[in-house]
Protein backbone atom coordinates (compact mmCIF):
# COMPACT_ATOMS: atom_id res chain seq x y z
CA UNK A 1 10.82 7.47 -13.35
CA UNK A 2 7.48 5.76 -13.83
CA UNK A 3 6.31 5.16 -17.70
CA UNK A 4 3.81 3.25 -18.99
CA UNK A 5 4.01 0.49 -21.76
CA UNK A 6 2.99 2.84 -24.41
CA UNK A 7 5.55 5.42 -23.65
CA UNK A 8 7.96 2.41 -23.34
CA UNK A 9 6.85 2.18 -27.12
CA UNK A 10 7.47 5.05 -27.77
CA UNK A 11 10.52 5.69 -26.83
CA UNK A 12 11.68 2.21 -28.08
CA UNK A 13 10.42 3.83 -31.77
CA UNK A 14 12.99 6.79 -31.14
CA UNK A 15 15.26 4.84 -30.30
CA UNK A 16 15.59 1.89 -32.87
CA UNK A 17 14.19 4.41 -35.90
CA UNK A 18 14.93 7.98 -34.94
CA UNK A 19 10.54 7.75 -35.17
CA UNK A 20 10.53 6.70 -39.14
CA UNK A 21 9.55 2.92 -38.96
CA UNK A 22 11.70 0.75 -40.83
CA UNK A 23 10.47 -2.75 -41.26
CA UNK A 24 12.65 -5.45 -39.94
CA UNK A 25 12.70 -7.74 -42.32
CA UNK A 26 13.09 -6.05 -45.70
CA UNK A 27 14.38 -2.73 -44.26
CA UNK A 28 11.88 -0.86 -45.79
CA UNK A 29 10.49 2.31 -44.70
CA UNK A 30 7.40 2.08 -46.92
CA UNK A 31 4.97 1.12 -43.93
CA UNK A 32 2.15 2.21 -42.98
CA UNK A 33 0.24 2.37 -38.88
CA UNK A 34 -2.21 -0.51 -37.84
CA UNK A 35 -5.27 1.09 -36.68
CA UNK A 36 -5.59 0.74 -33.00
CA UNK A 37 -2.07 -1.34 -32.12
CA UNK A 38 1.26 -0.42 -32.03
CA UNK A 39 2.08 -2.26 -35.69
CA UNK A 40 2.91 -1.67 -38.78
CA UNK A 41 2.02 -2.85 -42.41
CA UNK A 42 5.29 -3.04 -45.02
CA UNK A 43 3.90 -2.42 -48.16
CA UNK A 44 7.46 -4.02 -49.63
CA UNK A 45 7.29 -7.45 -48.02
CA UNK A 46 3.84 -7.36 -47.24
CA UNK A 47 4.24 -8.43 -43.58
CA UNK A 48 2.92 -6.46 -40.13
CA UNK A 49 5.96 -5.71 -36.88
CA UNK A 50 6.42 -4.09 -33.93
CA UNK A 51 9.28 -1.90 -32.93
CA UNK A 52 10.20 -5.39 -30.34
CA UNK A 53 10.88 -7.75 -33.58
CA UNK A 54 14.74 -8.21 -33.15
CA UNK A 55 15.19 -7.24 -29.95
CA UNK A 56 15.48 -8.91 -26.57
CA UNK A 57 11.80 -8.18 -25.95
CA UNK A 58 10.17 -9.82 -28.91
CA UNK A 59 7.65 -12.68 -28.08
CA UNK A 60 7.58 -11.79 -24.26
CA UNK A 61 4.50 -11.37 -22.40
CA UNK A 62 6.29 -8.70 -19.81
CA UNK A 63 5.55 -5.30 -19.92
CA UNK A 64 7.82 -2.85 -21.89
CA UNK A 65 7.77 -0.65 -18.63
CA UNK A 66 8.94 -3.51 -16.59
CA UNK A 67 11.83 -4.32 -18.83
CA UNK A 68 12.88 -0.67 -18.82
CA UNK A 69 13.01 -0.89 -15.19
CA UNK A 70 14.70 -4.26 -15.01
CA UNK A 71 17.79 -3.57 -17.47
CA UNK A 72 19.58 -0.63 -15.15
CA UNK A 73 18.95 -3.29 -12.27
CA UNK A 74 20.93 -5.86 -13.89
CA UNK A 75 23.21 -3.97 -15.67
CA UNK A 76 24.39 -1.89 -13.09
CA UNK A 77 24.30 -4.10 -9.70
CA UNK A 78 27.62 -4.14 -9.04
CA UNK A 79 27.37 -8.39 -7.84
CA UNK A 80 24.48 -9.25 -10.07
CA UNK A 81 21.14 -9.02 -8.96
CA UNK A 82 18.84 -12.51 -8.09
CA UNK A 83 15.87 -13.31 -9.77
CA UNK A 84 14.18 -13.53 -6.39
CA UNK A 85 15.00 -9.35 -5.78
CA UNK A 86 14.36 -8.55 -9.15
CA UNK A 87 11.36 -10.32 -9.34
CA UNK A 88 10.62 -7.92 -5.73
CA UNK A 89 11.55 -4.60 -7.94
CA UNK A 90 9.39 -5.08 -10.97
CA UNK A 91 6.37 -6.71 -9.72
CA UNK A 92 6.66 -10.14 -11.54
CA UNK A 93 7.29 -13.69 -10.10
CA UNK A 94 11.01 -15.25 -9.90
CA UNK A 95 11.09 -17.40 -12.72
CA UNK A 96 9.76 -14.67 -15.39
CA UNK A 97 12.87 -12.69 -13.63
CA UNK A 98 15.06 -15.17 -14.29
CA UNK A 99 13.77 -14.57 -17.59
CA UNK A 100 14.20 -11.35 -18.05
CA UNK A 101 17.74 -11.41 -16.22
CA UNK A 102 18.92 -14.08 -19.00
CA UNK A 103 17.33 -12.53 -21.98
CA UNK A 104 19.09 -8.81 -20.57
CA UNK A 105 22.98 -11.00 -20.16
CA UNK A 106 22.24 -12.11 -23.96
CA UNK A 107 21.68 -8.98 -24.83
CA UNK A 108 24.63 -7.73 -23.66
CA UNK A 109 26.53 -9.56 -26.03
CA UNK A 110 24.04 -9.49 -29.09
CA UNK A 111 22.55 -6.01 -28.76
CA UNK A 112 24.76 -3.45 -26.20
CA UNK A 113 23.82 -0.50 -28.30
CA UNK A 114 19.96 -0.78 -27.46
CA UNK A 115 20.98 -1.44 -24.00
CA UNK A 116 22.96 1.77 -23.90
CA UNK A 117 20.42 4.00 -25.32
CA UNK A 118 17.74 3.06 -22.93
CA UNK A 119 20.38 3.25 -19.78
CA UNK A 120 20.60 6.73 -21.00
CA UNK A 121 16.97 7.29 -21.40
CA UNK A 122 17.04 6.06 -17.90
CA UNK A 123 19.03 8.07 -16.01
């Protein structure tokens, strides 16, 4: 299924906060929309996030709808999948795959719930 990178956002929203946002650093709830970006303002901490911060796709440059495509092709190639075919499948070049391939095996250890949820979404 083809998405875009706001629907990526917006299911990544349902998915981390059930569509409440919750601030990631204070765990506060008392936020508020950024006008024309997909942020939010804490009024607790005073700080501005995305629904990324914390997860394996914080601070990347990739497209949300590229990871989403990306983590049923590692995860579920039976071998492992190289950065050179992966790189084929999602449009990037072989070293941001390697990227994303490391960043998705980290994840398996530090996040497997988030990875589980969107290989539902997935399928």
């Amino acid at each position: 299924m083809t998405r875009n990178h706001e629907d990526c956002i917006a299911l990544l929203e349902q998915i981390r906060w059930g569509g409440k946002p919750k601030c990631p650093y204070c765990e506060s709830t008392n936020a508020t929309a950024m006008k024309n970006q997909r942020r939010y303002h804490c009024y607790t901490c005073f700080t501005s996030y995305s629904v990324t911060v914390g997860t394996l796709f914080h601070k990347t440059y990739v497209d949300l709808n590229k990871w989403f495509l990306a983590i049923p092709l590692v995860l579920n190639s039976p071998a492992g999948i190289s950065g050179r075919q992966l790189a084929k499948e999602i449009g990037v070049n072989k070293n941001t795959a390697s990227y994303v391939i490391s960043r998705i095996r980290k994840a398996i250890e530090e996040e497997p719930e988030l990875l589980e949820a969107i290989l539902r979404i997935e399928l």
